[in-house]
PDB file of N, CA and C in Angstrom:
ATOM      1  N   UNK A   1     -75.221  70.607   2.735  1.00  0.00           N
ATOM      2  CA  UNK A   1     -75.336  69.469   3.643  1.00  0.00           C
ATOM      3  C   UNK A   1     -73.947  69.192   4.219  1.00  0.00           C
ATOM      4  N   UNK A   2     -73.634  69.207   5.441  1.00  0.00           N
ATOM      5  CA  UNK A   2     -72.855  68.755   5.707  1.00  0.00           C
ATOM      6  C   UNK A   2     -71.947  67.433   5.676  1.00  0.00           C
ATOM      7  N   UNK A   3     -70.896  67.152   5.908  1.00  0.00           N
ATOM      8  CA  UNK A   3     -70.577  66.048   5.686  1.00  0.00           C
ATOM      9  C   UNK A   3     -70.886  64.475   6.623  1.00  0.00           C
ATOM     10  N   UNK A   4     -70.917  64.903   8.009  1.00  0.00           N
ATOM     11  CA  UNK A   4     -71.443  63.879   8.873  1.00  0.00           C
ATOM     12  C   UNK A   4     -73.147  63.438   8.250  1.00  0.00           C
ATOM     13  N   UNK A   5     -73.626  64.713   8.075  1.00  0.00           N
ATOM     14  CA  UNK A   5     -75.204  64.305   7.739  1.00  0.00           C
ATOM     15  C   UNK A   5     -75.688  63.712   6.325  1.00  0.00           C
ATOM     16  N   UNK A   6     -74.585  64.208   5.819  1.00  0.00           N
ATOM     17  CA  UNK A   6     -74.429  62.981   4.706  1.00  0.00           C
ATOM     18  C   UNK A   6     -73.861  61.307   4.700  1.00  0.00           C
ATOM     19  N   UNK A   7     -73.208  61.521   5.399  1.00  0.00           N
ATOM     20  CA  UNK A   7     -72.123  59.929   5.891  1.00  0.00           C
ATOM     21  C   UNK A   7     -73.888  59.154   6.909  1.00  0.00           C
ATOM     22  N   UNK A   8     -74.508  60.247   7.196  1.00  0.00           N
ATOM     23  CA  UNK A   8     -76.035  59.565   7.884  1.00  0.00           C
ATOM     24  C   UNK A   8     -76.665  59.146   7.441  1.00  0.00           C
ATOM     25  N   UNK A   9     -76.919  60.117   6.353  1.00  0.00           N
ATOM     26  CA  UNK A   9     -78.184  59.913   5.334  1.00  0.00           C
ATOM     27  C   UNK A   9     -77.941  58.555   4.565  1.00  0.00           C
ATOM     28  N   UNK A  10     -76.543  58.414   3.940  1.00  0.00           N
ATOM     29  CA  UNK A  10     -76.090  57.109   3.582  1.00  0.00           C
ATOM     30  C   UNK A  10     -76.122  55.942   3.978  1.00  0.00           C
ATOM     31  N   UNK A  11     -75.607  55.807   5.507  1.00  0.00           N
ATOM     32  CA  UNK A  11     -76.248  54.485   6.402  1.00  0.00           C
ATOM     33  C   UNK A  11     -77.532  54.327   6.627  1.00  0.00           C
ATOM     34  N   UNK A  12     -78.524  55.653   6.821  1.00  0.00           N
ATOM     35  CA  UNK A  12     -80.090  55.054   7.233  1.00  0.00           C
ATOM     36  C   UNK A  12     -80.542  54.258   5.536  1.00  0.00           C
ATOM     37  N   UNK A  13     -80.238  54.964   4.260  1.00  0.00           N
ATOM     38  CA  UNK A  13     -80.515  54.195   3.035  1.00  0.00           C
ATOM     39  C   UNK A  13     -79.839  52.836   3.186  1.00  0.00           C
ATOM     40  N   UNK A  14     -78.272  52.699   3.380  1.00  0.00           N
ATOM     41  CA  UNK A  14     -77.884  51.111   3.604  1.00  0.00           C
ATOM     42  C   UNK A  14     -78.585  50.514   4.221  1.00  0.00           C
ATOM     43  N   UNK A  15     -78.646  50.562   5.712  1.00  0.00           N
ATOM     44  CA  UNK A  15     -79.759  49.901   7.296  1.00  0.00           C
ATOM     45  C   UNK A  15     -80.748  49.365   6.027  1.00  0.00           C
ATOM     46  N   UNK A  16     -81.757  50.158   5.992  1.00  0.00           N
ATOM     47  CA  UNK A  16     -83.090  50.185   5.571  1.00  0.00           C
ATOM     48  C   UNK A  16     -82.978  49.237   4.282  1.00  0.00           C
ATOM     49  N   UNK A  17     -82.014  49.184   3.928  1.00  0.00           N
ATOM     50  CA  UNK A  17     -82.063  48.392   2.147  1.00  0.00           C
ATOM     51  C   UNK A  17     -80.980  46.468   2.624  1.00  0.00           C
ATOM     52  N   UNK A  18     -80.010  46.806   3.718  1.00  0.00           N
ATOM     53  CA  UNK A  18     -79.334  45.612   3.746  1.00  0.00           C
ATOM     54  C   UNK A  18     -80.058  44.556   4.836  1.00  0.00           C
ATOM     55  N   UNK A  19     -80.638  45.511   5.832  1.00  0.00           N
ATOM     56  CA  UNK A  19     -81.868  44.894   6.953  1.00  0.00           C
ATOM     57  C   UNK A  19     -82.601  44.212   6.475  1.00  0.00           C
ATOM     58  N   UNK A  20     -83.127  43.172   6.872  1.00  0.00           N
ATOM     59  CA  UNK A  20     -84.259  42.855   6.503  1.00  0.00           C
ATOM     60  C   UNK A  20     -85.192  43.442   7.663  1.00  0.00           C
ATOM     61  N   UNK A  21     -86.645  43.649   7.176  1.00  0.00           N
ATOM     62  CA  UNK A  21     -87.133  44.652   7.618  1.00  0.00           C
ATOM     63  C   UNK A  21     -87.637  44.321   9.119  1.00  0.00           C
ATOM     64  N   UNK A  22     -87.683  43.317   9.406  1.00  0.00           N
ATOM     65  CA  UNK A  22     -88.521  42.654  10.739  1.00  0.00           C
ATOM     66  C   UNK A  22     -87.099  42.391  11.645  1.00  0.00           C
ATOM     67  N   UNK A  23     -85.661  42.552  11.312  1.00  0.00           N
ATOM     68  CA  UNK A  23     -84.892  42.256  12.071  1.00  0.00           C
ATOM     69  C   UNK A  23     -84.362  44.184  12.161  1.00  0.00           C
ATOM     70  N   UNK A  24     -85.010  45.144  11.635  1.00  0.00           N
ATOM     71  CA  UNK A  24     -84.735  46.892  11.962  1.00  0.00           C
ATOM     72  C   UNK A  24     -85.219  47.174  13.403  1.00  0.00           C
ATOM     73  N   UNK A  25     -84.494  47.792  13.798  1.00  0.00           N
ATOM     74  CA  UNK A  25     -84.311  48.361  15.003  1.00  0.00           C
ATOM     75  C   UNK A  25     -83.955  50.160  15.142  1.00  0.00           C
ATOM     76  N   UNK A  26     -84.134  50.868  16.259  1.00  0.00           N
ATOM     77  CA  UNK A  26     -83.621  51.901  16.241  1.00  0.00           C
ATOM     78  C   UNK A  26     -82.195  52.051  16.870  1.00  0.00           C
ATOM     79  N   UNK A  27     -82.521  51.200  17.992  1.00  0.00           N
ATOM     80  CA  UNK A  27     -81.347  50.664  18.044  1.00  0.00           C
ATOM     81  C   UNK A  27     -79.777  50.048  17.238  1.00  0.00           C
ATOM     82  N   UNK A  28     -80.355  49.326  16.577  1.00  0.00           N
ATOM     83  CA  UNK A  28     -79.648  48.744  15.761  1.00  0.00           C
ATOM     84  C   UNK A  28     -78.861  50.121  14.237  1.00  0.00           C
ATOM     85  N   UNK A  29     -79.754  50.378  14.313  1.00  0.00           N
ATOM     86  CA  UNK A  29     -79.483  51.726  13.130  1.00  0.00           C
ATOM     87  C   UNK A  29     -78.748  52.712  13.971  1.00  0.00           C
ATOM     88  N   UNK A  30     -78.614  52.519  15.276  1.00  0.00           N
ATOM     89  CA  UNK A  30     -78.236  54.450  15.937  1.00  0.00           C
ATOM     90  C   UNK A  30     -76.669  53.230  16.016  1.00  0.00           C
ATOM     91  N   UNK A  31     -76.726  51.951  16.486  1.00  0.00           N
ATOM     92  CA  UNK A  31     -75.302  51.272  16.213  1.00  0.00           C
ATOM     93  C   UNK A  31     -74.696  51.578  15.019  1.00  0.00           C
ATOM     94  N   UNK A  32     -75.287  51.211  13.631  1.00  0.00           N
ATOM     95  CA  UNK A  32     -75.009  51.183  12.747  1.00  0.00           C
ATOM     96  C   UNK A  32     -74.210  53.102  11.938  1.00  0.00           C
ATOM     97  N   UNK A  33     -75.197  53.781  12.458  1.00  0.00           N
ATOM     98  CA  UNK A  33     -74.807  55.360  12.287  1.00  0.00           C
ATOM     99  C   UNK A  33     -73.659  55.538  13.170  1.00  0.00           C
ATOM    100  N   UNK A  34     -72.955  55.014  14.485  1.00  0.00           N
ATOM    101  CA  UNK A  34     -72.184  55.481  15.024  1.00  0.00           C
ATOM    102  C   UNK A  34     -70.699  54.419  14.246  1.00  0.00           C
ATOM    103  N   UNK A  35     -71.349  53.300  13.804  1.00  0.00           N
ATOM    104  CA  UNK A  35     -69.601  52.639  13.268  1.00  0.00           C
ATOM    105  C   UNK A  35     -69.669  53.397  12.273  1.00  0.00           C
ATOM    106  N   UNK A  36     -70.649  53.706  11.248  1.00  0.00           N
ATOM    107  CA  UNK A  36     -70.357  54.596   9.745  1.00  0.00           C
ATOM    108  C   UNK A  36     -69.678  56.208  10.216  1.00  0.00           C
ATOM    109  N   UNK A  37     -69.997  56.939  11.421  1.00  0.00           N
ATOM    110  CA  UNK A  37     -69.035  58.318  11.148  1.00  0.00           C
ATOM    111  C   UNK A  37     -67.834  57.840  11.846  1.00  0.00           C
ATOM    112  N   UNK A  38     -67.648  56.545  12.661  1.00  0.00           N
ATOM    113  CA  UNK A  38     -66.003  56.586  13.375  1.00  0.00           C
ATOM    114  C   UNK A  38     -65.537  56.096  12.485  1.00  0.00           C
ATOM    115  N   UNK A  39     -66.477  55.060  11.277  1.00  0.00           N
ATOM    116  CA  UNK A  39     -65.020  54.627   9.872  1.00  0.00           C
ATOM    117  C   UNK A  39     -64.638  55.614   8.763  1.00  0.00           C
ATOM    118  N   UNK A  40     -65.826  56.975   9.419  1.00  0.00           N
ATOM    119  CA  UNK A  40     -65.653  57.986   8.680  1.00  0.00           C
ATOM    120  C   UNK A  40     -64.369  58.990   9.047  1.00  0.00           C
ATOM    121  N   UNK A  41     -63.927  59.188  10.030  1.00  0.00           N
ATOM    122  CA  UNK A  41     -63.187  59.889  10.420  1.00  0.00           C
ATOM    123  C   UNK A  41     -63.847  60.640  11.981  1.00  0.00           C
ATOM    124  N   UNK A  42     -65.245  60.768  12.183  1.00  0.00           N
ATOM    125  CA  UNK A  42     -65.854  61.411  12.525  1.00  0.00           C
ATOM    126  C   UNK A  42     -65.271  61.341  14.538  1.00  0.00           C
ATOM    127  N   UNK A  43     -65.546  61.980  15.043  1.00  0.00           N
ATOM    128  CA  UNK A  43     -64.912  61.409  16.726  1.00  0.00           C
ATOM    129  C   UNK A  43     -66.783  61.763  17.367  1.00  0.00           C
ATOM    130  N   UNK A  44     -67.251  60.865  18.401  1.00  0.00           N
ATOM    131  CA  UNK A  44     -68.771  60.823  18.769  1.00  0.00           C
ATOM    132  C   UNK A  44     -68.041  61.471  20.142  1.00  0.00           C
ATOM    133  N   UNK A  45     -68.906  62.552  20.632  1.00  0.00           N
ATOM    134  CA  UNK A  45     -69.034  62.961  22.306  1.00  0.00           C
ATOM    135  C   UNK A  45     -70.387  62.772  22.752  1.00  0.00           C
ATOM    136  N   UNK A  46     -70.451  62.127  24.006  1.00  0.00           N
ATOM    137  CA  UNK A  46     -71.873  61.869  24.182  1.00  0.00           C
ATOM    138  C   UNK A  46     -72.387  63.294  25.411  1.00  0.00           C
ATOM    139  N   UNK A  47     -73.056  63.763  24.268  1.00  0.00           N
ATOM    140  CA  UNK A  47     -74.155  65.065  25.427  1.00  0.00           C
ATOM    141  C   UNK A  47     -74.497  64.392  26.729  1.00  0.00           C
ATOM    142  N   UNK A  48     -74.494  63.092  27.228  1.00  0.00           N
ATOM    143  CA  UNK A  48     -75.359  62.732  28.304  1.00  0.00           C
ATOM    144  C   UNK A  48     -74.272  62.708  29.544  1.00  0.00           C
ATOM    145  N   UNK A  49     -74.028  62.979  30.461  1.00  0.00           N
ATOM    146  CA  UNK A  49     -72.736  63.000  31.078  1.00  0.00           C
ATOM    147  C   UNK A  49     -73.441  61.145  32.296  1.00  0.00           C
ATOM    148  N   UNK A  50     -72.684  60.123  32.820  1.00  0.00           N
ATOM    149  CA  UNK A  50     -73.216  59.448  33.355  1.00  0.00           C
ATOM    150  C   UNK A  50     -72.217  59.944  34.625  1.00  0.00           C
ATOM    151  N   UNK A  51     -73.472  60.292  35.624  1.00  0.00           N
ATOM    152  CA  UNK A  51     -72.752  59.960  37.269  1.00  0.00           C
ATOM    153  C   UNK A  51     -71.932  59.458  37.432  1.00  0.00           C
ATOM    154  N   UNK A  52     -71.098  59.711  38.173  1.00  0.00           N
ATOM    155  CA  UNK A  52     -70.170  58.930  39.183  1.00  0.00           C
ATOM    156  C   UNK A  52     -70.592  58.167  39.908  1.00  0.00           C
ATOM    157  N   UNK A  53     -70.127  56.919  40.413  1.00  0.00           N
ATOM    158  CA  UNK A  53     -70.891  55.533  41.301  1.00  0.00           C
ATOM    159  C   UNK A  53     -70.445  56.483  42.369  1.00  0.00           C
ATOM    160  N   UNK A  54     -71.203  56.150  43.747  1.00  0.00           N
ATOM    161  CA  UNK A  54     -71.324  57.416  44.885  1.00  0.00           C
ATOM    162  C   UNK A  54     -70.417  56.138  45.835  1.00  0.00           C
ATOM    163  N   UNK A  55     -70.270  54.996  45.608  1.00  0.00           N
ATOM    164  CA  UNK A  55     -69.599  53.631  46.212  1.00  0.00           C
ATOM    165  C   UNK A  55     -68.709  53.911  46.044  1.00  0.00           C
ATOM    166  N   UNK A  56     -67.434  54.459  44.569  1.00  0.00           N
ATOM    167  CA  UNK A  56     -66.351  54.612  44.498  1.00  0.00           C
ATOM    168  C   UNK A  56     -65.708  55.780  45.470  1.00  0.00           C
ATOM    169  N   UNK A  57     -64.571  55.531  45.788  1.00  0.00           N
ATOM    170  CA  UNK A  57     -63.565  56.568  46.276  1.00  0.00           C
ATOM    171  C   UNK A  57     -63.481  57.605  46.061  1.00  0.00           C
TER     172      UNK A  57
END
């Protein structure tokens, strides 16, 4: 297992156990997974590239 997917596996058990269950989100958990690998060491690149505003210069 790698180490990020472990530092994962660890926050979805925290989320799921410190949440209460009607305030869980996926949202809220994909937040929660991205502060646990940057306090991990981990650096996030996002696959999605966003456009350029076609207004700017």
């Amino acid at each position: 297992m790698s180490g990020a997917l472990a530092v994962i596996e660890a926050d979805i058990d925290d989320y799921r156990t410190e949440t209460p269950r009607e305030q869980q989100t996926p949202a809220g958990l994909a937040d929660r997974i991205t502060e646990y690998l940057t306090s991990s060491g981990y650096t996030l690149h996002p696959t999605v590239t966003v456009p350029a505003d076609p207004r700017s210069p």
